[in-house]
N, C-alpha and C. Protein backbone atom coordinates (compact mmCIF):
# COMPACT_ATOMS: atom_id res chain seq x y z
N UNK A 1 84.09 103.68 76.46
CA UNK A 1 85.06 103.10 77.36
C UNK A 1 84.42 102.84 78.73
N UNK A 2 84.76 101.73 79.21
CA UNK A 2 83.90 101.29 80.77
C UNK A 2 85.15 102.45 81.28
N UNK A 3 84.32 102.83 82.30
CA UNK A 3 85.30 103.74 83.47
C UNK A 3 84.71 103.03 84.81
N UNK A 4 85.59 102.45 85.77
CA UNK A 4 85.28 102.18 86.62
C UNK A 4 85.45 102.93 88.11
N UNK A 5 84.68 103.09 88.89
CA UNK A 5 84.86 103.92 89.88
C UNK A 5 84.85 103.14 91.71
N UNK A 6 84.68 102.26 91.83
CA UNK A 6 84.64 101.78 92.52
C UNK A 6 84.87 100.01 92.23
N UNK A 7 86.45 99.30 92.91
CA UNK A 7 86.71 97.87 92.69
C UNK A 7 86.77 97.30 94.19
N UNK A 8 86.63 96.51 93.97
CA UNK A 8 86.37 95.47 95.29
C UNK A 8 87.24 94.17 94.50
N UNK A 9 88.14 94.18 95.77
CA UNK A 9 88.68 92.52 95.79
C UNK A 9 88.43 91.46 97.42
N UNK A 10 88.79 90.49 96.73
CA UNK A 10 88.92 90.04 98.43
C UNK A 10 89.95 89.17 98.56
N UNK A 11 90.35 89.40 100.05
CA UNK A 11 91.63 88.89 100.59
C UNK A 11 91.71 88.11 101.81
N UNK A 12 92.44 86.62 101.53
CA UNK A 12 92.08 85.87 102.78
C UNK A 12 93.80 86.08 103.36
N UNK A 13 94.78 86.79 103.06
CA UNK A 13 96.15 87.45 103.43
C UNK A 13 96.96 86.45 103.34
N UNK A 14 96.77 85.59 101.97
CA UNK A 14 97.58 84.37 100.97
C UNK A 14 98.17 85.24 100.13
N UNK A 15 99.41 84.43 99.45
CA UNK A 15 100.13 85.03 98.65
C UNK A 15 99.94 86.17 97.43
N UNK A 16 98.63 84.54 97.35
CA UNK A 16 97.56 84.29 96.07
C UNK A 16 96.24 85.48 96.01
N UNK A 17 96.26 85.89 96.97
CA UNK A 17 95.53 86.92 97.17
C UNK A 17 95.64 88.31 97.25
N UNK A 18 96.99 88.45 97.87
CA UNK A 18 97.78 89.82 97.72
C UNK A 18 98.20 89.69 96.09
N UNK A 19 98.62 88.93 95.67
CA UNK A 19 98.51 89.25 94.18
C UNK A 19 97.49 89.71 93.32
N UNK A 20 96.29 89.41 94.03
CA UNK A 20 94.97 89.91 93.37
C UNK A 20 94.99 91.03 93.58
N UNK A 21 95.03 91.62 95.54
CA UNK A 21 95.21 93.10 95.88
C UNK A 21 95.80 93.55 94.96
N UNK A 22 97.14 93.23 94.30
CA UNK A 22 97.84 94.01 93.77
C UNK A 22 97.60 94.72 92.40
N UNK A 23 96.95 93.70 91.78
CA UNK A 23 96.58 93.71 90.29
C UNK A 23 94.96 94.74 90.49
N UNK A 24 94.22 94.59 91.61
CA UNK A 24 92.77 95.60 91.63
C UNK A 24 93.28 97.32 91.64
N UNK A 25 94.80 97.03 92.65
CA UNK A 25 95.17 98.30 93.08
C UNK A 25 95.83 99.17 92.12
N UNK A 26 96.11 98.43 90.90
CA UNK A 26 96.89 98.79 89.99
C UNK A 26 95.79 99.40 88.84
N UNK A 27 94.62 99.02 88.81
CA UNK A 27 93.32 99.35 88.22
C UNK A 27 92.71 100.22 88.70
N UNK A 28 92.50 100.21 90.48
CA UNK A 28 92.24 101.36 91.13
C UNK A 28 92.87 102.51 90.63
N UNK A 29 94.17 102.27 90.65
CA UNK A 29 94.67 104.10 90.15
C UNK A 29 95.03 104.11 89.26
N UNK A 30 94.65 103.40 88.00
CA UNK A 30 94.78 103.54 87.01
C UNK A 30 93.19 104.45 86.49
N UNK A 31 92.21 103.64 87.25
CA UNK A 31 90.55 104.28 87.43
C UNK A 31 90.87 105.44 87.60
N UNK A 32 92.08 105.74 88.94
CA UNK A 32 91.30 106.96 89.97
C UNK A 32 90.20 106.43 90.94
N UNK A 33 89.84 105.22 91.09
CA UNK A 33 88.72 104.65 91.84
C UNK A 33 89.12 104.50 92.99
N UNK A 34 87.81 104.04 93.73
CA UNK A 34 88.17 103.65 95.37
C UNK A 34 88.43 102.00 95.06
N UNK A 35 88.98 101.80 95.75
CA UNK A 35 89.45 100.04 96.68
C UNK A 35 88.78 100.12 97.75
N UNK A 36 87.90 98.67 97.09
CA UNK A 36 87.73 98.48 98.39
C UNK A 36 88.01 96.69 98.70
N UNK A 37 88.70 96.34 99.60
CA UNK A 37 89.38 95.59 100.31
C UNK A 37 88.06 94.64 100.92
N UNK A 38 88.23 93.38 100.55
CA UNK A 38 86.66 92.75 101.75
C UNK A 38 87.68 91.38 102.06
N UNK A 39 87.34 91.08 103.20
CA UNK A 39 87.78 89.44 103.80
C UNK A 39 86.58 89.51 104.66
N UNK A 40 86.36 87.81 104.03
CA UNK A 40 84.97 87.04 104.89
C UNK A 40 85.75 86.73 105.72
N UNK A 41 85.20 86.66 107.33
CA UNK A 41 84.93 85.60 107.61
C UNK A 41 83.59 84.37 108.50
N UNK A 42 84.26 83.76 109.16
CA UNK A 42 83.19 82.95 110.10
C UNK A 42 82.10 83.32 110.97
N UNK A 43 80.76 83.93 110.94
CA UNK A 43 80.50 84.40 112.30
C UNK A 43 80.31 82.86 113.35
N UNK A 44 80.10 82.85 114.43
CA UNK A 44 79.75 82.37 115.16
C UNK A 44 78.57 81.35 114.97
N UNK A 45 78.01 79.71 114.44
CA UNK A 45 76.93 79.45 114.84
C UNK A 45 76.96 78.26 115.16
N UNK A 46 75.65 77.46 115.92
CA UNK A 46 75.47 76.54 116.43
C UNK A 46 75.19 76.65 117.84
N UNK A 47 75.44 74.89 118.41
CA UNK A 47 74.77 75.27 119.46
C UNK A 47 76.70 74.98 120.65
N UNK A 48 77.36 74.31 119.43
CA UNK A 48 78.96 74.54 120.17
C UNK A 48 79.36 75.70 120.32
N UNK A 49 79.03 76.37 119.14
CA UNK A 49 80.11 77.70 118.95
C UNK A 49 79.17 78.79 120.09
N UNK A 50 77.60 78.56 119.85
CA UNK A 50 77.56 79.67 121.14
C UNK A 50 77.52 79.11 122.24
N UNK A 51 78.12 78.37 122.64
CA UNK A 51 78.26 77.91 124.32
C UNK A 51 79.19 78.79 125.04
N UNK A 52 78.84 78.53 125.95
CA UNK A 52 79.64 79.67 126.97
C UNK A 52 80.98 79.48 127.76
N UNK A 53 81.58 78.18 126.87
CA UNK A 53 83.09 77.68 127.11
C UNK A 53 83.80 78.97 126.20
N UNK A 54 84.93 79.61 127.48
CA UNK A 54 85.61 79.84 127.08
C UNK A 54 86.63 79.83 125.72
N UNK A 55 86.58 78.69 125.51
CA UNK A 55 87.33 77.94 124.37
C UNK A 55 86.43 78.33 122.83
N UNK A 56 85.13 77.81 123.13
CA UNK A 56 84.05 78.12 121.93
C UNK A 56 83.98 79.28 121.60
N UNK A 57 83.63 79.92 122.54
CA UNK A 57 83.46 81.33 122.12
C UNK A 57 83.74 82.13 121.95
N UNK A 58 85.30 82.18 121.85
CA UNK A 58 86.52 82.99 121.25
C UNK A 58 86.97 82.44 119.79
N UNK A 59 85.93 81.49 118.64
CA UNK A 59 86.49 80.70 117.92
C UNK A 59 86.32 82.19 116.88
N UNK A 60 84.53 82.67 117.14
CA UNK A 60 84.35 83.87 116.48
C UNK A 60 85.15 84.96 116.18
N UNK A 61 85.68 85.36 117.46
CA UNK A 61 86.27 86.51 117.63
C UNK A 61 88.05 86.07 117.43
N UNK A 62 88.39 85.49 117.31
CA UNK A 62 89.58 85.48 116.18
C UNK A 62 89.23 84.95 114.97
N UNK A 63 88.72 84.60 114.11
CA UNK A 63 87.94 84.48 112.72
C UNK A 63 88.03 85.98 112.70
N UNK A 64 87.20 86.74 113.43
CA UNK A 64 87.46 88.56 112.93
C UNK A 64 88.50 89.03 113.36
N UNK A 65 89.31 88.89 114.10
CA UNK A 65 90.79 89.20 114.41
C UNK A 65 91.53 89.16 113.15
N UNK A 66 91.42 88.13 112.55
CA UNK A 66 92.04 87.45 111.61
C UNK A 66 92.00 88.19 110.48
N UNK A 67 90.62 88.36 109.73
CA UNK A 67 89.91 88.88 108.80
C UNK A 67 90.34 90.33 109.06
N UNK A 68 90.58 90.65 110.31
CA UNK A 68 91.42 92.49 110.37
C UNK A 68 92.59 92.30 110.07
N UNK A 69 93.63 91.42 110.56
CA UNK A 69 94.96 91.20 110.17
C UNK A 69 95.26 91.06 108.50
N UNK A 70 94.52 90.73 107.85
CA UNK A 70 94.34 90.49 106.83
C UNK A 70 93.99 91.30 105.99
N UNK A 71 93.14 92.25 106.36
CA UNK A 71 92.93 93.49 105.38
C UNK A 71 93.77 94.76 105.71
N UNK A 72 94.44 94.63 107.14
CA UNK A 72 95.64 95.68 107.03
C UNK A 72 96.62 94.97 106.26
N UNK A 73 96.88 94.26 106.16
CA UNK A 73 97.95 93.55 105.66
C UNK A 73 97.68 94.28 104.18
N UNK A 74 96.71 93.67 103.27
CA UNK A 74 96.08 93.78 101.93
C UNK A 74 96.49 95.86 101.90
N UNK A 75 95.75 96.62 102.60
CA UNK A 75 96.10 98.10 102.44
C UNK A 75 97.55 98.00 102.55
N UNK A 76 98.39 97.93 102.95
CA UNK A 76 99.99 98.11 102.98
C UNK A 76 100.26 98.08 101.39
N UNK A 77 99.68 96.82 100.68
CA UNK A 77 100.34 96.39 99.75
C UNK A 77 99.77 96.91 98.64
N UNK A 78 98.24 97.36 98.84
CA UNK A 78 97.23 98.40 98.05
C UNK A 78 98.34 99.93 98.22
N UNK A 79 98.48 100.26 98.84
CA UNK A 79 99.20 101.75 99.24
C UNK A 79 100.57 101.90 98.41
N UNK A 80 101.09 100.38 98.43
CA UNK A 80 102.47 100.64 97.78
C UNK A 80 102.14 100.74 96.07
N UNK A 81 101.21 100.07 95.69
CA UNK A 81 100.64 100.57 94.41
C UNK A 81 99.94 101.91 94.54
N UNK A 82 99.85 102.83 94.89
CA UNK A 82 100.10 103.99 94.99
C UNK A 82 98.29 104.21 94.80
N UNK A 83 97.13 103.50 95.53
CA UNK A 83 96.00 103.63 95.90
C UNK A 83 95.82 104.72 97.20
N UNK A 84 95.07 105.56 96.76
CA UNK A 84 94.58 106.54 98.42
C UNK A 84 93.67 106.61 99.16
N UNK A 85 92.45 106.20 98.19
CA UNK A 85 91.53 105.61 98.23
C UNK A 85 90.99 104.08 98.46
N UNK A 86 91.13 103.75 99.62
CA UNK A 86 90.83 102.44 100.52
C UNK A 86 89.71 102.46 101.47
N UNK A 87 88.72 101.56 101.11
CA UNK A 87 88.03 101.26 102.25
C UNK A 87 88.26 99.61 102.50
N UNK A 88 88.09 99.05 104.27
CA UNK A 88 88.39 97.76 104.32
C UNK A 88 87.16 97.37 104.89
N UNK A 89 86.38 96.46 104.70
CA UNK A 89 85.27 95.68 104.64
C UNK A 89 85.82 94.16 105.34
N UNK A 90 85.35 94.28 106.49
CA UNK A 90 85.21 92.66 107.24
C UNK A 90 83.67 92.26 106.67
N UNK A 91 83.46 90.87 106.12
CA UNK A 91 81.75 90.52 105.97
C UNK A 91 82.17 89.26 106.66
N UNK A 92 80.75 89.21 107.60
CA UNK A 92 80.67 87.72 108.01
C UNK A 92 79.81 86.91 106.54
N UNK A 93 80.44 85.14 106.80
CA UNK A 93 79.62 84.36 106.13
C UNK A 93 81.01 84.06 104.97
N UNK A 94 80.31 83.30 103.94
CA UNK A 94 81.82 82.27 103.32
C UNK A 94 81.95 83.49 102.27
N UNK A 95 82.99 83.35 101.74
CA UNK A 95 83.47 83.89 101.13
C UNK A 95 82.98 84.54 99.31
N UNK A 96 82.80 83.73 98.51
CA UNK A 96 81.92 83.73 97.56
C UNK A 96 80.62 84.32 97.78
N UNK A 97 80.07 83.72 98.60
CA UNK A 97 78.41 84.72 98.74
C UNK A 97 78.77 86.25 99.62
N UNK A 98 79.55 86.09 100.34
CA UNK A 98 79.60 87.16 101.32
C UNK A 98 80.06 88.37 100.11
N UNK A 99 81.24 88.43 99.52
CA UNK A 99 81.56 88.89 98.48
C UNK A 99 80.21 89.47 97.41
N UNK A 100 79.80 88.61 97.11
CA UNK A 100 79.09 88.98 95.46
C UNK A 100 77.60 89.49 96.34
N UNK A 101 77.18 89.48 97.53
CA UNK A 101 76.25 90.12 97.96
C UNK A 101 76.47 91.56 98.54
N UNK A 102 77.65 91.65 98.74
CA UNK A 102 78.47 93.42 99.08
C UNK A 102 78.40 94.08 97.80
N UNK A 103 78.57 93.08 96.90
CA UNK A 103 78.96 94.01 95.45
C UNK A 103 77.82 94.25 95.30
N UNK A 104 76.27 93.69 95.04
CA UNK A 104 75.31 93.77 94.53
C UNK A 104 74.68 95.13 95.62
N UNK A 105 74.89 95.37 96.51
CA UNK A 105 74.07 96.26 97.73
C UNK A 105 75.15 97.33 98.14
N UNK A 106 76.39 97.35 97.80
CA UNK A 106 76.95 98.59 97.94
C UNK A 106 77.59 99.17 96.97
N UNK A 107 77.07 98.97 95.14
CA UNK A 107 77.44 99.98 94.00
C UNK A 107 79.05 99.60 93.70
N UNK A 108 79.33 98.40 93.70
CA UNK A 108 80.78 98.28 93.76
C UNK A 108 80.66 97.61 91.76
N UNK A 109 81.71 98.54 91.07
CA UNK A 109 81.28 98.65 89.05
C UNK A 109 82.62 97.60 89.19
N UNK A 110 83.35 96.26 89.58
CA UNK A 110 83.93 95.50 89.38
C UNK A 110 84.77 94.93 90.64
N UNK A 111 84.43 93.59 90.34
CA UNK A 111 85.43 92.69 91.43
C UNK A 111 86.50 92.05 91.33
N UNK A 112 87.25 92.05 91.84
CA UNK A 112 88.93 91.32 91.56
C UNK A 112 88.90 90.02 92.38
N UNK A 113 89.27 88.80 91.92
CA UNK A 113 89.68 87.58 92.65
C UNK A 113 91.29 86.98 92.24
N UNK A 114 91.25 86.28 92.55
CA UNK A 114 92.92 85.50 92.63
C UNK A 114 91.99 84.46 91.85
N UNK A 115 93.14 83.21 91.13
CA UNK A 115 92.66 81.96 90.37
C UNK A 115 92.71 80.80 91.30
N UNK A 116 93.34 80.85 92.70
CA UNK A 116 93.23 79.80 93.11
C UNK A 116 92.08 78.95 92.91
N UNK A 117 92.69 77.28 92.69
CA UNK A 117 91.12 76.76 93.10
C UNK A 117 90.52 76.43 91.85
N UNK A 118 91.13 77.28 90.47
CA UNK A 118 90.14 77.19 89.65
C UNK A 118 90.77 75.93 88.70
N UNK A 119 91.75 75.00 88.64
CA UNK A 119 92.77 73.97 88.44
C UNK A 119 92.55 73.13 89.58
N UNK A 120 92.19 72.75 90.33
CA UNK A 120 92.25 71.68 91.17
C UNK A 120 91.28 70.71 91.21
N UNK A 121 91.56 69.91 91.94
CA UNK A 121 90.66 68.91 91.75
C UNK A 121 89.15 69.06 92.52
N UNK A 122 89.76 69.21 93.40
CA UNK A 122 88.65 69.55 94.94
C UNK A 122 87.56 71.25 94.31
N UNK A 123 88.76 71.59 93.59
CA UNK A 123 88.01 73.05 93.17
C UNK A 123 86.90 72.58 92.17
N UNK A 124 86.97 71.76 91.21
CA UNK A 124 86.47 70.88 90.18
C UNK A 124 85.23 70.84 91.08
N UNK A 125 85.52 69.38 91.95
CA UNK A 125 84.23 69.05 92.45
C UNK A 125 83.43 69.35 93.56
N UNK A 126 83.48 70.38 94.09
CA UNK A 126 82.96 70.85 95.50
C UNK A 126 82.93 72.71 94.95
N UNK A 127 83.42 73.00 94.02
CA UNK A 127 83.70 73.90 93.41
C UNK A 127 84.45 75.10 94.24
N UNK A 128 84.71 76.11 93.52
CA UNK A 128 85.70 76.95 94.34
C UNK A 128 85.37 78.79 94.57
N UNK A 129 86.29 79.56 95.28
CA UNK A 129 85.87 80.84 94.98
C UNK A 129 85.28 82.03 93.54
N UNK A 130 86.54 82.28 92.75
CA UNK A 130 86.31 82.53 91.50
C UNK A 130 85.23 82.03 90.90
N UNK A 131 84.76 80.47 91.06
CA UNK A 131 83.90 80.05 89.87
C UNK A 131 82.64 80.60 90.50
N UNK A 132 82.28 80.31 91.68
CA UNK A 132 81.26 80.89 92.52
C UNK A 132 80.94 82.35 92.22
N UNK A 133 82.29 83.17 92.67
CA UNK A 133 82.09 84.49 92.38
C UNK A 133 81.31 85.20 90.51
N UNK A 134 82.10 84.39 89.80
CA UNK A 134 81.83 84.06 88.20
C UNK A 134 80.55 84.07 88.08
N UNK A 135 79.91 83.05 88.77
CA UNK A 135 78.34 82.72 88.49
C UNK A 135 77.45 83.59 88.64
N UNK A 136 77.88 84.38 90.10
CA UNK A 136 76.74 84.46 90.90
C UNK A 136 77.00 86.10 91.18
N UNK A 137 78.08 86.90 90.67
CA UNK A 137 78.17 88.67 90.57
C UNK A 137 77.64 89.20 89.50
N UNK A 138 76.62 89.91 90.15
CA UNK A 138 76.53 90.93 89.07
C UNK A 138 76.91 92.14 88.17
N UNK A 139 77.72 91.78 88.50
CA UNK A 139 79.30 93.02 87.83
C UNK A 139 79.89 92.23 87.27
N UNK A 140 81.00 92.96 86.37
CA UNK A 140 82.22 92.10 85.83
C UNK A 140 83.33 91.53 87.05
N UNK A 141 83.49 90.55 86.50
CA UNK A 141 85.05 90.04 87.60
C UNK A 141 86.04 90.06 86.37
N UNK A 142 87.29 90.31 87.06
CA UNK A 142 88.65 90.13 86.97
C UNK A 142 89.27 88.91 87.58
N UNK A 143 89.92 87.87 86.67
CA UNK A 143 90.00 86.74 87.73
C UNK A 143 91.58 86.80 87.10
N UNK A 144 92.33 87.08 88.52
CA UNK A 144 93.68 87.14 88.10
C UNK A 144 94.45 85.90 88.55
N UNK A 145 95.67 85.49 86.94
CA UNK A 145 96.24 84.32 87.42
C UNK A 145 97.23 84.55 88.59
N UNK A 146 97.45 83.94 89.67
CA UNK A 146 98.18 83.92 90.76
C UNK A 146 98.86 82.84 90.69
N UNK A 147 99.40 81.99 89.84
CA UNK A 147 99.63 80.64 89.92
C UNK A 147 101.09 80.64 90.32
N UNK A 148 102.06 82.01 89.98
CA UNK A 148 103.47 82.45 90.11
C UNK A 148 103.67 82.39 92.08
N UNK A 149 102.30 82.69 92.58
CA UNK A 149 102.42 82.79 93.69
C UNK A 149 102.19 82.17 94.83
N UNK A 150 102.00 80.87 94.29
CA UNK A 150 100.75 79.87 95.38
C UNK A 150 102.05 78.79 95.48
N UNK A 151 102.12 78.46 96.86
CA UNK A 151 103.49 77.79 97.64
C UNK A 151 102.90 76.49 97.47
């Protein structure tokens, strides 16, 4: 029997995503494992974003504002599935790589995603999270349908 001890999902604090939280968290203590919670986001680059306008250079620092709002959000809804075990992970960089390079360097035995993306058109040709994540983790993924939940 796989026993898993450590799951990682990630959450951009979409519907479609707390549904994923929900379904990792439900595995988490079904494991007994830790959760762990990751939202990418943006760091800072270029030669706009580091300028020293006011305006620019606060684009960073709510991108991580954000990415915190977002993973408290995700623990609330981890907790009500009756998880105790939470860690929350901000990674800079996009989402798909930022993800499947945490899993590979911090021992994480399965990842949870939402399906957005994986039906669309744009997801088709520019491709999307899940399929990315799919390719390119070296662990098993869980790719949960969210389709009940996407507005």
């Amino acid at each position: 029997m796989i026993n898993y001890s450590k799951i990682a999902v990630g959450t951009d604090g979409s519907e479609t995503s707390l549904a994923a939280v929900r379904a990792a968290a439900s595995l988490a203590r079904l494991y007994e494992a830790k959760l762990v919670i990751m939202s990418a986001w943006h760091a800072a680059s270029g030669p706009l974003l580091n300028s020293s306008h006011p305006d620019l250079a606060s684009v960073a620092v709510s991108e991580e504002e954000a990415a915190e709002q977002q993973l408290l959000k995700a623990k609330a809804v981890a907790e009500e599935e009756g998880v105790s075990q939470i860690e929350l992970w901000k990674i800079a960089g996009t989402p798909a790589e930022a993800m499947t390079k945490e899993v590979q360097e911090r021992g994480i035995d399965l990842l949870v995603v939402g399906n957005k993306g994986v039906n669309t058109l744009t997801g088709r040709i520019f491709g999307n999270i899940p399929t990315e994540v799919v390719r390119n983790s070296p662990v098993n993924v869980l790719i949960v349908n969210t389709a009940e939940h996407e507005s």
